[in-house]
N, C-alpha and C. Protein backbone atom coordinates (compact mmCIF):
# COMPACT_ATOMS: atom_id res chain seq x y z
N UNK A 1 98.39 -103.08 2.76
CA UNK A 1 99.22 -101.97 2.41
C UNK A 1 100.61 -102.49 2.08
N UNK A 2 101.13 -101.99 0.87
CA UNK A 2 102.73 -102.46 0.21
C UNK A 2 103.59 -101.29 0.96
N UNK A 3 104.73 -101.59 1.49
CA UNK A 3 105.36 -100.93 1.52
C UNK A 3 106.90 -100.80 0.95
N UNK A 4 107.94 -99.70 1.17
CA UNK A 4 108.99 -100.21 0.54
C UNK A 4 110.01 -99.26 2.01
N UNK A 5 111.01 -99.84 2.28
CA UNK A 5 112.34 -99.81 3.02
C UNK A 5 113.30 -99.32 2.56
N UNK A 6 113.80 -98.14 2.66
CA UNK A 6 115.21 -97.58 1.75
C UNK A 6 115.51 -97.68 2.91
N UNK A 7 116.98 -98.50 2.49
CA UNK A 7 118.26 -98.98 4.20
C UNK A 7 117.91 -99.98 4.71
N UNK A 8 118.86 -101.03 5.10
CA UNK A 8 118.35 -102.06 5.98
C UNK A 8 119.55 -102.14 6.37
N UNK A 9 119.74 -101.25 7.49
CA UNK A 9 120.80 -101.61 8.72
C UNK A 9 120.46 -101.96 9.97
N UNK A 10 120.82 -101.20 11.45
CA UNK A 10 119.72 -101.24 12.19
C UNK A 10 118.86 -100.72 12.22
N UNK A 11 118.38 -99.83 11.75
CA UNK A 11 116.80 -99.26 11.87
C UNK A 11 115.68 -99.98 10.90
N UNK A 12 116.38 -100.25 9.85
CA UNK A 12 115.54 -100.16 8.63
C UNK A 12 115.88 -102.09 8.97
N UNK A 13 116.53 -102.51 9.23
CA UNK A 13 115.94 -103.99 9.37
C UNK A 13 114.80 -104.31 10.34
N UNK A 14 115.02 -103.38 11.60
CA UNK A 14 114.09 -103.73 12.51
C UNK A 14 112.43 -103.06 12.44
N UNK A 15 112.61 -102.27 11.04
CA UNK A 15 110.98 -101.82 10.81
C UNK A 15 110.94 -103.13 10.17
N UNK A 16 111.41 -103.79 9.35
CA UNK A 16 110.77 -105.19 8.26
C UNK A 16 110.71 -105.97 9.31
N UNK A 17 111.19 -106.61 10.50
CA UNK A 17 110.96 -107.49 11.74
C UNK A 17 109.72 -107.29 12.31
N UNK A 18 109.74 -105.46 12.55
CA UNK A 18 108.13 -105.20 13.12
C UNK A 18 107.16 -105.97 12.66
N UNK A 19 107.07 -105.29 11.24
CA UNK A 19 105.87 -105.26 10.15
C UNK A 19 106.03 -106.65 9.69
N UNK A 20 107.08 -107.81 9.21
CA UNK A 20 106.49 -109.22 9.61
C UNK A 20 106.33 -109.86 10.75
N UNK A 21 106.54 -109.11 11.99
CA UNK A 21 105.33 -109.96 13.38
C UNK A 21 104.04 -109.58 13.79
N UNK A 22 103.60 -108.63 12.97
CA UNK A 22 102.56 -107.67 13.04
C UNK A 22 101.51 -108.45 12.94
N UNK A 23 100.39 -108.06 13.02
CA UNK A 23 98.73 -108.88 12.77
C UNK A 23 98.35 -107.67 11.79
N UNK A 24 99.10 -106.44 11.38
CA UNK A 24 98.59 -105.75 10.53
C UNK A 24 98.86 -106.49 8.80
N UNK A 25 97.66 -105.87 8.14
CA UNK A 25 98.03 -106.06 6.40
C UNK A 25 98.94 -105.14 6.13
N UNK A 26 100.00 -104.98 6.51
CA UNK A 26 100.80 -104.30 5.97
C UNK A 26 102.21 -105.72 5.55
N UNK A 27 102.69 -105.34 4.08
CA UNK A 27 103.83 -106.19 3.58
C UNK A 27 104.75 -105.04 3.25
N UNK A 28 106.36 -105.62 3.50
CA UNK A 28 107.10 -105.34 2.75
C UNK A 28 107.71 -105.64 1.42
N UNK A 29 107.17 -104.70 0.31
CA UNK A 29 107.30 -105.76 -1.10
C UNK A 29 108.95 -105.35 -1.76
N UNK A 30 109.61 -104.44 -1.21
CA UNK A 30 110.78 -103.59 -2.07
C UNK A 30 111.54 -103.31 -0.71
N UNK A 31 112.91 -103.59 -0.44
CA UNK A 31 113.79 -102.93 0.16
C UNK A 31 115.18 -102.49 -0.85
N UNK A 32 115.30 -101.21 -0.53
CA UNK A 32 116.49 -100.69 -1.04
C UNK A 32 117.40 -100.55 -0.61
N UNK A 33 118.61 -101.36 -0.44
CA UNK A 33 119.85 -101.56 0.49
C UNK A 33 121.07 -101.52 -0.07
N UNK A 34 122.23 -101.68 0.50
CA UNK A 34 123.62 -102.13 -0.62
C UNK A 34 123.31 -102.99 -1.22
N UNK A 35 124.12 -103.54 -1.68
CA UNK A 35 124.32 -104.50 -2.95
C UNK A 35 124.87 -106.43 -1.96
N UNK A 36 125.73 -106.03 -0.69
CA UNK A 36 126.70 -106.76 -0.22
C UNK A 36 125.27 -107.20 1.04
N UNK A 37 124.53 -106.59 0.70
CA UNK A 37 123.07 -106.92 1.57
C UNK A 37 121.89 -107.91 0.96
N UNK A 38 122.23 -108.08 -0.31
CA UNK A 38 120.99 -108.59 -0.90
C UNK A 38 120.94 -110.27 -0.63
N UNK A 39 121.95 -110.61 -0.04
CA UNK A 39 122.29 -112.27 0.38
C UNK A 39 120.96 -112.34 1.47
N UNK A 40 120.87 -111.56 2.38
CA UNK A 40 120.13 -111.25 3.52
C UNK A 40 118.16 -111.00 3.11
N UNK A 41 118.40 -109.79 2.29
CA UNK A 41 117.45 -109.23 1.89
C UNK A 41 116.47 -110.46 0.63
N UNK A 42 117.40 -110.69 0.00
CA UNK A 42 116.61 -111.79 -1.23
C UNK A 42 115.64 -111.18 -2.31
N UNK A 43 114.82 -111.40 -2.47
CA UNK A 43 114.33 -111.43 -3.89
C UNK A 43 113.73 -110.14 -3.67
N UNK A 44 113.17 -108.96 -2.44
CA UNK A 44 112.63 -108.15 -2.26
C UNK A 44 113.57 -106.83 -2.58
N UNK A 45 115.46 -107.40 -2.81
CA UNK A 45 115.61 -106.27 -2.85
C UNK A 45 115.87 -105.80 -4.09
N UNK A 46 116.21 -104.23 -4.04
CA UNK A 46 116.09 -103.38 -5.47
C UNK A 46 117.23 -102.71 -5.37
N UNK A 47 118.42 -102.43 -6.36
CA UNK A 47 119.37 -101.55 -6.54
C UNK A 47 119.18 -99.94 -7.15
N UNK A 48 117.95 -99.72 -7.32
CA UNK A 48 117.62 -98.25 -7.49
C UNK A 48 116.38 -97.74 -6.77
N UNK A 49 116.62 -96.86 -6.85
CA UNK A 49 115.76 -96.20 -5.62
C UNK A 49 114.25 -95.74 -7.09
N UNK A 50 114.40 -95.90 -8.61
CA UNK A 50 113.89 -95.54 -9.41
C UNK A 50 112.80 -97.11 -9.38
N UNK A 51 112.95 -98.04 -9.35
CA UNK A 51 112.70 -98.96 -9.01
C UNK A 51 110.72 -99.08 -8.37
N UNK A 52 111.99 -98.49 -7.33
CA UNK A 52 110.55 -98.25 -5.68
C UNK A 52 109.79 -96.93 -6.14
N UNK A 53 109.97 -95.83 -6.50
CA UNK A 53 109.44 -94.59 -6.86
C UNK A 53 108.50 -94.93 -8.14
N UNK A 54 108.87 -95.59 -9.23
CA UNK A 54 107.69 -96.08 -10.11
C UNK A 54 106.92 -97.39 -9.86
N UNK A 55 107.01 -97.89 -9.10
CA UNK A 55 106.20 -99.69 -8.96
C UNK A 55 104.68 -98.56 -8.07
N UNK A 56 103.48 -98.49 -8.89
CA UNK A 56 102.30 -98.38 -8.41
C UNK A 56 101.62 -98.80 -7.41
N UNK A 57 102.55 -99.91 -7.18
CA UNK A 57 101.89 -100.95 -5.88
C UNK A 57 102.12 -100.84 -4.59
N UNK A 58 103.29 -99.68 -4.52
CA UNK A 58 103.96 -98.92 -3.23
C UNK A 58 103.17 -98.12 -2.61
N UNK A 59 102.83 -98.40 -1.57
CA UNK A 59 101.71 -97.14 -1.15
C UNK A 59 102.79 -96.33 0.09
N UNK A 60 103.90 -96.78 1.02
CA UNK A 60 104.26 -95.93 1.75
C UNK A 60 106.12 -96.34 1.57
N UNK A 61 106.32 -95.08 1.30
CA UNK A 61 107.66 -95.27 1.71
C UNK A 61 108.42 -95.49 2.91
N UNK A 62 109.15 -96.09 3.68
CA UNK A 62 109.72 -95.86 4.75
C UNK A 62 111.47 -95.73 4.76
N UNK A 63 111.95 -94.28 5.02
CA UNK A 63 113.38 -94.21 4.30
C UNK A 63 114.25 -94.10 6.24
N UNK A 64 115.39 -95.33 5.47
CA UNK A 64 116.15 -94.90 7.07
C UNK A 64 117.36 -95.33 6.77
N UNK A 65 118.16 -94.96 5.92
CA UNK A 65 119.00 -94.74 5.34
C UNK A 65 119.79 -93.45 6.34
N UNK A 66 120.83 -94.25 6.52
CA UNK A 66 121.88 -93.19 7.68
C UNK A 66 122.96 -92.57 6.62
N UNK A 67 124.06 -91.74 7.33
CA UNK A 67 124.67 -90.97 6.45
C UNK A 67 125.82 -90.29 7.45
N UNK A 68 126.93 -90.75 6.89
CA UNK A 68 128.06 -89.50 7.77
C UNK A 68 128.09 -88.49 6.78
C-alpha cells in the first residue's frame, strides 16, 4: 500500500517513522510539507498538494497538517 503524508511536523513525521519500522507493506511514496523541509524529507517530497491528489499510485491519504 502507497501512501502519501500532508505535514511533516510532529505528527506527520512520526506516522513516516511508524510506517518505516513497520513489518507492514505499507510505503510512504509522497510527503507534502514546507518547502524549508524538503532538506529532511528528500526526493519524496511534493510542493502541491495537486501532485498527491492525481499520482494513481496513492491509495491512502494521511493529512496532519496543523493550523492556528
Amino acid at each position: 500500500m502507497n501512501i502519501a503524508v500532508f505535514g511533516y511536523g510532529t505528527v506527520g513525521s512520526g506516522v513516516v517513522d511508524l510506517v518505516k519500522n513497520s513489518k507492514c507493506d505499507i510505503h510512504v511514496t509522497k510527503i507534502y510539507g514546507r518547502e524549508n523541509k524538503r532538506n529532511i524529507i528528500g526526493d519524496r517530497f511534493v510542493g502541491s498538494v495537486d501532485e498527491v491528489m492525481n499520482d494513481d499510485s496513492i491509495d491512502v491519504v494521511v493529512e496532519t497538517l496543523g493550523g492556528k
